[in-house]
PDB file of N, CA and C in Angstrom:
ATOM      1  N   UNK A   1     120.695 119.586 113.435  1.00  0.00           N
ATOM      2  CA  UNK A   1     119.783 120.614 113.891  1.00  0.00           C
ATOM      3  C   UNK A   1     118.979 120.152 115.100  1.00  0.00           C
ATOM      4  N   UNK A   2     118.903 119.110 115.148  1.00  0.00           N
ATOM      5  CA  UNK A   2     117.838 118.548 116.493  1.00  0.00           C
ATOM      6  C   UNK A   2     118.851 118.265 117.786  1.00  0.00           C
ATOM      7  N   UNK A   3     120.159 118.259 117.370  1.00  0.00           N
ATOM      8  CA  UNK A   3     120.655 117.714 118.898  1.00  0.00           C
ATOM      9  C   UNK A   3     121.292 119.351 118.586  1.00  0.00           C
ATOM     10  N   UNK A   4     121.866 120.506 118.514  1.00  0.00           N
ATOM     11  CA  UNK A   4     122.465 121.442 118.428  1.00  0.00           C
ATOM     12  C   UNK A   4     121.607 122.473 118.019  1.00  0.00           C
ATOM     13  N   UNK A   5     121.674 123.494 118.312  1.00  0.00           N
ATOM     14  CA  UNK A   5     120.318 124.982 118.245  1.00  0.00           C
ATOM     15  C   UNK A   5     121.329 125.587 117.945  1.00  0.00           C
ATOM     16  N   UNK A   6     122.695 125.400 117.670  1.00  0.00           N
ATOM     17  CA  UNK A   6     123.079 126.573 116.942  1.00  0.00           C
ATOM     18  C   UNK A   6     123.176 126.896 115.489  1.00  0.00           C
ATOM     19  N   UNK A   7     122.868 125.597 114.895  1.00  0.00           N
ATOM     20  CA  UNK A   7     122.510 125.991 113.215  1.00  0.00           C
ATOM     21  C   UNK A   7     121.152 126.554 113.432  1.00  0.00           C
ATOM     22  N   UNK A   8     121.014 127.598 112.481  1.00  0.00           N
ATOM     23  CA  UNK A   8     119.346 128.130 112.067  1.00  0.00           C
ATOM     24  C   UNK A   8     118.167 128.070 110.960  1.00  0.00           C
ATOM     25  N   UNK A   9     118.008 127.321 110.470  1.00  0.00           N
ATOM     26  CA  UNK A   9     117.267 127.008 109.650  1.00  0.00           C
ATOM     27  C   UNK A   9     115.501 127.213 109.670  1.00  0.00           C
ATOM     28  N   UNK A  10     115.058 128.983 108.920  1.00  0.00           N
ATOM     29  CA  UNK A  10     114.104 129.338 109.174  1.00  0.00           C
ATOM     30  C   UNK A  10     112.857 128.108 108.905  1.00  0.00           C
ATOM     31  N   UNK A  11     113.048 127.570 107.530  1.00  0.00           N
ATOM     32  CA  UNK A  11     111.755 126.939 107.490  1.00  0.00           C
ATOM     33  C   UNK A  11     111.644 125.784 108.384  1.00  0.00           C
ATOM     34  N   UNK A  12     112.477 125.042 109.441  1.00  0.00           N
ATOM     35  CA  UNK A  12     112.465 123.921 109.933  1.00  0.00           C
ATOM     36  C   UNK A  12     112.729 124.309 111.403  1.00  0.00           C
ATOM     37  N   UNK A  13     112.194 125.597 111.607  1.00  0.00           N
ATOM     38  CA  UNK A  13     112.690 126.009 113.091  1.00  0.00           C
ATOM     39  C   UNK A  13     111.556 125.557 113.990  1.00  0.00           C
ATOM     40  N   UNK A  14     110.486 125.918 113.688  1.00  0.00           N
ATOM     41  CA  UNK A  14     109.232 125.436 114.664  1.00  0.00           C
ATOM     42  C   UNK A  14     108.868 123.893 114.578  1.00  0.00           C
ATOM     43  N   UNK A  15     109.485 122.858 113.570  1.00  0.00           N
ATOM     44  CA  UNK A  15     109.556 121.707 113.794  1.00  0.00           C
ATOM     45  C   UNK A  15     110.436 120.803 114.672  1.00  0.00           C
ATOM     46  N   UNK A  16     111.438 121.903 114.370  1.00  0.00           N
ATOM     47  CA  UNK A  16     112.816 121.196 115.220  1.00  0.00           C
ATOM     48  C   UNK A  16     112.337 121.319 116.614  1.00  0.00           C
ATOM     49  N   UNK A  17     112.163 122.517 117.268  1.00  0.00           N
ATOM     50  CA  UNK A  17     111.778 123.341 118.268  1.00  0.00           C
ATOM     51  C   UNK A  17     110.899 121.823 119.277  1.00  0.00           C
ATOM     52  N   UNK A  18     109.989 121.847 118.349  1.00  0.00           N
ATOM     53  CA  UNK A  18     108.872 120.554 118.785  1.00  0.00           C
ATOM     54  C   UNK A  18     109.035 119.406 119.225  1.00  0.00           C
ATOM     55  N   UNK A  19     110.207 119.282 118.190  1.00  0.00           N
ATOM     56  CA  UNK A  19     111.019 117.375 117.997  1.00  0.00           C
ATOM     57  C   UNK A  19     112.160 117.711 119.339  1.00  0.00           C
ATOM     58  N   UNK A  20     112.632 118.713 119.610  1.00  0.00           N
ATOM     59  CA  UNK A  20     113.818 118.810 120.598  1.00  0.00           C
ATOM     60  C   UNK A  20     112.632 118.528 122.124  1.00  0.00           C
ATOM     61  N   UNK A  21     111.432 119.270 122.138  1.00  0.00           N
ATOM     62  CA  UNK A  21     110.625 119.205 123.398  1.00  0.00           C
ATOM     63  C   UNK A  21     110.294 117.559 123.562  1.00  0.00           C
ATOM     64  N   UNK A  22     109.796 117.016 122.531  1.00  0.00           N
ATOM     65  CA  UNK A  22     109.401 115.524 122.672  1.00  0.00           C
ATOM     66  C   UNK A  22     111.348 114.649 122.495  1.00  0.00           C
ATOM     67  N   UNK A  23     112.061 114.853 122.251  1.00  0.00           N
ATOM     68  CA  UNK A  23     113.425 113.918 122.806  1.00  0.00           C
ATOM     69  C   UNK A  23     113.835 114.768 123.903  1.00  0.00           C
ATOM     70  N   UNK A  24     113.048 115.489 124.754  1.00  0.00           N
ATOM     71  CA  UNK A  24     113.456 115.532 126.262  1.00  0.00           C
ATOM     72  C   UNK A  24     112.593 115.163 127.096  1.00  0.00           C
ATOM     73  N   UNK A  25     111.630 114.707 126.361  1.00  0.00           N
ATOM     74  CA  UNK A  25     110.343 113.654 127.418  1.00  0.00           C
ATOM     75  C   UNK A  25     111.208 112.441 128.324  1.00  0.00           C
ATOM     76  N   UNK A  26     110.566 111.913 129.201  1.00  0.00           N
ATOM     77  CA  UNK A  26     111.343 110.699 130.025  1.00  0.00           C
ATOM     78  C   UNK A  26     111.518 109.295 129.137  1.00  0.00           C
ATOM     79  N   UNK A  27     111.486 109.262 127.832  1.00  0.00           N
ATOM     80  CA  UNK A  27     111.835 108.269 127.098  1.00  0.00           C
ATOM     81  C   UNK A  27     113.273 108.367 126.545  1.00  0.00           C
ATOM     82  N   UNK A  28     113.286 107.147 126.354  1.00  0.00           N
ATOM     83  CA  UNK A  28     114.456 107.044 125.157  1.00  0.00           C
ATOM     84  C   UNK A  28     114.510 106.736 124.128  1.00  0.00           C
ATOM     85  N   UNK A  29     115.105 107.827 122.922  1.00  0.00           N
ATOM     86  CA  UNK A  29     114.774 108.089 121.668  1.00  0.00           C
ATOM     87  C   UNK A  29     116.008 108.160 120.829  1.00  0.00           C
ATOM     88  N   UNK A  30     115.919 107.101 119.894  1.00  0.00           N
ATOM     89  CA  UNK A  30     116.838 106.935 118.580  1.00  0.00           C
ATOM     90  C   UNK A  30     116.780 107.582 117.368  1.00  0.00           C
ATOM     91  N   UNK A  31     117.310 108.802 117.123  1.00  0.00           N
ATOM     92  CA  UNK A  31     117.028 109.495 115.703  1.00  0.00           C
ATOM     93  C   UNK A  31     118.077 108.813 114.922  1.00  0.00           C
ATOM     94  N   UNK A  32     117.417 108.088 113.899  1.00  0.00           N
ATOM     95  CA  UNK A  32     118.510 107.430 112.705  1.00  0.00           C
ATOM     96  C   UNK A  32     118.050 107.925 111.429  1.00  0.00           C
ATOM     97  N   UNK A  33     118.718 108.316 110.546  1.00  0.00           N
ATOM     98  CA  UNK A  33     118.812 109.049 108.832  1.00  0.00           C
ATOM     99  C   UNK A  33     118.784 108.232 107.882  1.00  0.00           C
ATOM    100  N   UNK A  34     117.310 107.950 107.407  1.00  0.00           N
ATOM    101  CA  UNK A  34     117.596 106.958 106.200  1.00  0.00           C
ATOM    102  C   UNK A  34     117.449 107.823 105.121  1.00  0.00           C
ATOM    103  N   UNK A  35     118.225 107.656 104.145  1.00  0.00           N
ATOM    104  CA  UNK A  35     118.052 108.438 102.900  1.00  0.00           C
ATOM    105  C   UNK A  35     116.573 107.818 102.330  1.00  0.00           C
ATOM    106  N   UNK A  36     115.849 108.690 101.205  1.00  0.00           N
ATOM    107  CA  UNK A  36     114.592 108.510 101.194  1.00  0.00           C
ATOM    108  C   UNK A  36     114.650 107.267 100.043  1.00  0.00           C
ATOM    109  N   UNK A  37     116.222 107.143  99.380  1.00  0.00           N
ATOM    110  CA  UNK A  37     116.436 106.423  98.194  1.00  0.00           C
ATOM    111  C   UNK A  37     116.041 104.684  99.052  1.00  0.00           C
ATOM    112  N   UNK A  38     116.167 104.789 100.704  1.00  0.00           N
ATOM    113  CA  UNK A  38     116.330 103.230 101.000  1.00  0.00           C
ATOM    114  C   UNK A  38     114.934 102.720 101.447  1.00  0.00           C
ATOM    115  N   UNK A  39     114.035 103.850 101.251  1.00  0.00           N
ATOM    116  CA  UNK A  39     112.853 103.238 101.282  1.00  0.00           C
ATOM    117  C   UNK A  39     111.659 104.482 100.966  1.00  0.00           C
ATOM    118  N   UNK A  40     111.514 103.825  99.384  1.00  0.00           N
ATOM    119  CA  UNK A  40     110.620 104.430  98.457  1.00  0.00           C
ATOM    120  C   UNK A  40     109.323 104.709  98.899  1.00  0.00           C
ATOM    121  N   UNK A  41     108.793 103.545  99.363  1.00  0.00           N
ATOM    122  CA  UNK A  41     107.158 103.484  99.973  1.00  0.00           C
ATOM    123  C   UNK A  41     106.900 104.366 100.537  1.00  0.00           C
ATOM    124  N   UNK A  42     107.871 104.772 101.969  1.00  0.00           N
ATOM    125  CA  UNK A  42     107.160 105.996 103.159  1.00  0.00           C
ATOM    126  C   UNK A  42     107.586 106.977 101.973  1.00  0.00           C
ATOM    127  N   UNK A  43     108.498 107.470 101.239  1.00  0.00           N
ATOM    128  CA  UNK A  43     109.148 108.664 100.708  1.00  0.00           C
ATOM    129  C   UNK A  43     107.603 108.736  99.775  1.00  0.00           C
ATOM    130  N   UNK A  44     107.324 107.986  98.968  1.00  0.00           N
ATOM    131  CA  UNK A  44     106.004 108.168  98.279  1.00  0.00           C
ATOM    132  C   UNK A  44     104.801 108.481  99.434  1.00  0.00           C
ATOM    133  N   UNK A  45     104.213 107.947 100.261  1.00  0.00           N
ATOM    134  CA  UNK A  45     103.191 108.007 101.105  1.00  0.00           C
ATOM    135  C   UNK A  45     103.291 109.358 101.736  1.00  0.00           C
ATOM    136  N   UNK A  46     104.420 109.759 102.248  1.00  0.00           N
ATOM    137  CA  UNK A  46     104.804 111.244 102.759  1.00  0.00           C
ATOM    138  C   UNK A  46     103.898 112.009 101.123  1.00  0.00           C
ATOM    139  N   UNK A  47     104.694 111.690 100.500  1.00  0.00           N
ATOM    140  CA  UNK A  47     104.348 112.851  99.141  1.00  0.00           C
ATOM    141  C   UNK A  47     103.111 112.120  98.986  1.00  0.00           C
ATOM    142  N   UNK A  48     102.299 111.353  98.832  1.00  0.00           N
ATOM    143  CA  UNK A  48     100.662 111.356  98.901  1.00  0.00           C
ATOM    144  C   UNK A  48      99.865 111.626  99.818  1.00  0.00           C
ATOM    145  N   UNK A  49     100.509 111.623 101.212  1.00  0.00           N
ATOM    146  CA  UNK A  49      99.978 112.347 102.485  1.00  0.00           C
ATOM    147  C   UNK A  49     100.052 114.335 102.175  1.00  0.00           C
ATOM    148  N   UNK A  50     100.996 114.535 101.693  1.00  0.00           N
ATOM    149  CA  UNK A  50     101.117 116.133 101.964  1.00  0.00           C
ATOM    150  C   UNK A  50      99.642 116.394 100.955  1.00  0.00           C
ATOM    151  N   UNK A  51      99.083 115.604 100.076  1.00  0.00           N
ATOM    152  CA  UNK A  51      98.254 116.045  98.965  1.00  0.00           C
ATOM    153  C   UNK A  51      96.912 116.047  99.972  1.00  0.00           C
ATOM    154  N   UNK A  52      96.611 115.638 100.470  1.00  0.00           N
ATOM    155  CA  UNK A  52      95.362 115.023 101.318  1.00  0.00           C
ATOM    156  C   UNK A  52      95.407 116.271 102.696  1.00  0.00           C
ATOM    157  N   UNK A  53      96.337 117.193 102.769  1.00  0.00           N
ATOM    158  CA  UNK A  53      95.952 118.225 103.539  1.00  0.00           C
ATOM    159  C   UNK A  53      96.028 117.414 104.961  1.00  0.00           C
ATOM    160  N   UNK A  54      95.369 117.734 106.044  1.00  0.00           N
ATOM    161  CA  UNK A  54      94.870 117.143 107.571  1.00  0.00           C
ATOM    162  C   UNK A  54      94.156 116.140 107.479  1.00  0.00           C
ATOM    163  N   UNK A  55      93.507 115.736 106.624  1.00  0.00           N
ATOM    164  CA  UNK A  55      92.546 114.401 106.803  1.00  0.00           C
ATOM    165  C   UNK A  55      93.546 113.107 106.898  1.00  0.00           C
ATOM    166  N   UNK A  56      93.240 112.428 107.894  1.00  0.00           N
ATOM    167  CA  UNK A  56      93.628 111.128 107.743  1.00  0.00           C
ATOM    168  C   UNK A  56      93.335 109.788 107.412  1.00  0.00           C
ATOM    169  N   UNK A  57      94.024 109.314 106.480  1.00  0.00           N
ATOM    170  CA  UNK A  57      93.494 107.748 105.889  1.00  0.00           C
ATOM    171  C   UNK A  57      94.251 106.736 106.222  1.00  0.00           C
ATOM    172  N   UNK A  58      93.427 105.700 106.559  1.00  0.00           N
ATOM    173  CA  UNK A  58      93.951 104.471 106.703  1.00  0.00           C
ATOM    174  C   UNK A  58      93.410 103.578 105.722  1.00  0.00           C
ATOM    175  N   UNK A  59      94.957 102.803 105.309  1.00  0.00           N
ATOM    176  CA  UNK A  59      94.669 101.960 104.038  1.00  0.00           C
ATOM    177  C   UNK A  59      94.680 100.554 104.753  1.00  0.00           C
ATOM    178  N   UNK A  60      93.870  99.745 104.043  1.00  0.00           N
ATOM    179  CA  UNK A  60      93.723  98.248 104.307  1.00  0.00           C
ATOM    180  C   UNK A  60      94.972  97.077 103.030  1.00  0.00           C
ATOM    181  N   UNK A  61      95.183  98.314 102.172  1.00  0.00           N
ATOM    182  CA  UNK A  61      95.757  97.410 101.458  1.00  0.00           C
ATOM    183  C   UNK A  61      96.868  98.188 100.649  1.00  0.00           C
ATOM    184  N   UNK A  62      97.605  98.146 100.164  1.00  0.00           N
ATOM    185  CA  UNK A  62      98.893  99.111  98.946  1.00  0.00           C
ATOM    186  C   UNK A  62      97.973  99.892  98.561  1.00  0.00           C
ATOM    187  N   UNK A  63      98.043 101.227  98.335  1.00  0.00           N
ATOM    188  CA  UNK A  63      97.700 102.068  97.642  1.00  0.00           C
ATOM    189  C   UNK A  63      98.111 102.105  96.274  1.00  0.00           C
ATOM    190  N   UNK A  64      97.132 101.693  95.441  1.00  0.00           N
ATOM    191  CA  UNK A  64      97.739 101.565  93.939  1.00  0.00           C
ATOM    192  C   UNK A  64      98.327 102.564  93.557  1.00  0.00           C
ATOM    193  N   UNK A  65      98.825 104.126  93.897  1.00  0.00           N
ATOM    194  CA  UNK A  65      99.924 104.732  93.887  1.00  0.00           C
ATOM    195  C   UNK A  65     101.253 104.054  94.017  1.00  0.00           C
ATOM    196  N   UNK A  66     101.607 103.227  95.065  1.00  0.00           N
ATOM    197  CA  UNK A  66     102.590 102.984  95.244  1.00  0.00           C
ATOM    198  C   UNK A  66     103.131 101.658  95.225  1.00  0.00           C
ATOM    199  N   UNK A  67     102.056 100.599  94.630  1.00  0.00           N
ATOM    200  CA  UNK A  67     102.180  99.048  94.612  1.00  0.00           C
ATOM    201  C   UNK A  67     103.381  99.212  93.581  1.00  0.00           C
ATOM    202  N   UNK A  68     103.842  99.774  92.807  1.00  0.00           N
ATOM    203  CA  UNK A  68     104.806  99.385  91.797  1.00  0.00           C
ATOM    204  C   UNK A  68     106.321  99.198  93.056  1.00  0.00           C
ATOM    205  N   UNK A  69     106.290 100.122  93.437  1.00  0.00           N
ATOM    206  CA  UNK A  69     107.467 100.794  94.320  1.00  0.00           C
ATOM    207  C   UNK A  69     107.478  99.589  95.781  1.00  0.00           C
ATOM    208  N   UNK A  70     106.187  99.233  96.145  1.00  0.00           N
ATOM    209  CA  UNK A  70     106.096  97.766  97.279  1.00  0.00           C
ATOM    210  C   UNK A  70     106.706  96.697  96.459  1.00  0.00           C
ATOM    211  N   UNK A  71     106.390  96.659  95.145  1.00  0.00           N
ATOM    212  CA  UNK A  71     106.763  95.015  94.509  1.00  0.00           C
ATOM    213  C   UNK A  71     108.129  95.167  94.423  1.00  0.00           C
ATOM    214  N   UNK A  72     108.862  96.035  94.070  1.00  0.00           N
ATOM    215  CA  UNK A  72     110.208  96.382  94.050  1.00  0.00           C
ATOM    216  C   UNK A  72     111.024  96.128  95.255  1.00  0.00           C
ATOM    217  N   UNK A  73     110.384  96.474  96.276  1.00  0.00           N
ATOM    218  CA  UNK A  73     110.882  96.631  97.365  1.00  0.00           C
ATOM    219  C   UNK A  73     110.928  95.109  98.060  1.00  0.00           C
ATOM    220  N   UNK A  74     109.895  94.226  98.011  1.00  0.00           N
ATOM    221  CA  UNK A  74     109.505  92.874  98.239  1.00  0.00           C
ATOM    222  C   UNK A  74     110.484  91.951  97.466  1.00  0.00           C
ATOM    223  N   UNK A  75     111.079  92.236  96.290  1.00  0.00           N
ATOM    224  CA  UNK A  75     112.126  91.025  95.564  1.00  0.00           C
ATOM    225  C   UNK A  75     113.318  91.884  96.042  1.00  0.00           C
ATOM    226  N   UNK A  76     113.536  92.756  95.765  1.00  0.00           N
ATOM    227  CA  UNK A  76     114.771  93.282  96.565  1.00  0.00           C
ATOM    228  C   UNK A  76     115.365  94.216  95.711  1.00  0.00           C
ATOM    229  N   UNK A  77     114.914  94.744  94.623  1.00  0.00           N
ATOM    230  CA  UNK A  77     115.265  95.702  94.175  1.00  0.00           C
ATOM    231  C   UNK A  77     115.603  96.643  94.814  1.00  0.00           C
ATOM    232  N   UNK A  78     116.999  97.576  94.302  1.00  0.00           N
ATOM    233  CA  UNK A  78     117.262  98.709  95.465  1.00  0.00           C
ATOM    234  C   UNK A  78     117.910  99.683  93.911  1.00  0.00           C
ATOM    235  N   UNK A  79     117.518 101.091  94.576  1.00  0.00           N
ATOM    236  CA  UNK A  79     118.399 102.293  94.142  1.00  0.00           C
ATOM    237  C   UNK A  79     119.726 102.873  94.423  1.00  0.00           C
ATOM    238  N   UNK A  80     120.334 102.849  94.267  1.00  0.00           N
ATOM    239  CA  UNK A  80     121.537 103.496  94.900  1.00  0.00           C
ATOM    240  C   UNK A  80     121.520 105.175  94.751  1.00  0.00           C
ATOM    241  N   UNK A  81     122.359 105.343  95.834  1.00  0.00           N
ATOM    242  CA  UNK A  81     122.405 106.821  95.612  1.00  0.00           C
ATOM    243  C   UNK A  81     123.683 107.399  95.680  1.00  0.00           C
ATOM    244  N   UNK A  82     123.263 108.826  94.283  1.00  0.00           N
ATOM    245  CA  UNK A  82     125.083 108.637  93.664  1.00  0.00           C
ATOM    246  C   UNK A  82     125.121 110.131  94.721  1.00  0.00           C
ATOM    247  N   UNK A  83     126.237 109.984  94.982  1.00  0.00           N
ATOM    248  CA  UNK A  83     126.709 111.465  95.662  1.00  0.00           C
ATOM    249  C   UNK A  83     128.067 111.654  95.093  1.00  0.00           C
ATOM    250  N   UNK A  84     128.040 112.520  94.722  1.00  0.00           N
ATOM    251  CA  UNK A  84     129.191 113.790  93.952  1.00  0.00           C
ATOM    252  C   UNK A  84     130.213 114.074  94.998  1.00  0.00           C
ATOM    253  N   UNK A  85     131.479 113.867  94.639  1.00  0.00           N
ATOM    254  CA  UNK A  85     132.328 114.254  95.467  1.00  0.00           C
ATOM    255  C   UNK A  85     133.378 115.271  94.821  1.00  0.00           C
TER     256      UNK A  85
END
């Protein structure tokens, strides 16, 4: 959807729209797809950010929300993700 405008996707149209204006700025820009399974932390912080509305916080330290999901991530625990074929 971000490099091609011919798929349409109502709820993600005025985001895309946005993201296509800023990857035609004079930079150069790498869009890469991590599934959310390869890194828990931002996938949690996204979903504790959407709760908090517009205000913004900056943490000094793990958010005890998500220290379980950092310690995991720090020894090397990983999820896999099953996809159905």
């Amino acid at each position: 959807m971000l490099v091609e405008s011919t798929q349409f996707c109502p709820t993600g149209w005025s985001l895309c729209q946005k993201i296509r204006r800023l990857l035609h700025l004079e930079w150069e820009v790498k869009v890469c797809h991590t599934y959310r399974e390869a890194n828990l932390c931002v996938d949690a912080l996204a979903k504790l950010g959407c709760s908090f509305g517009s205000t913004l916080i900056c943490y000094e330290s793990c958010p005890s929300q998500i220290s379980h999901l950092f310690l995991a991530d720090v020894v090397g625990i990983s999820i896999p993700r099953l996809i159905l074929v």
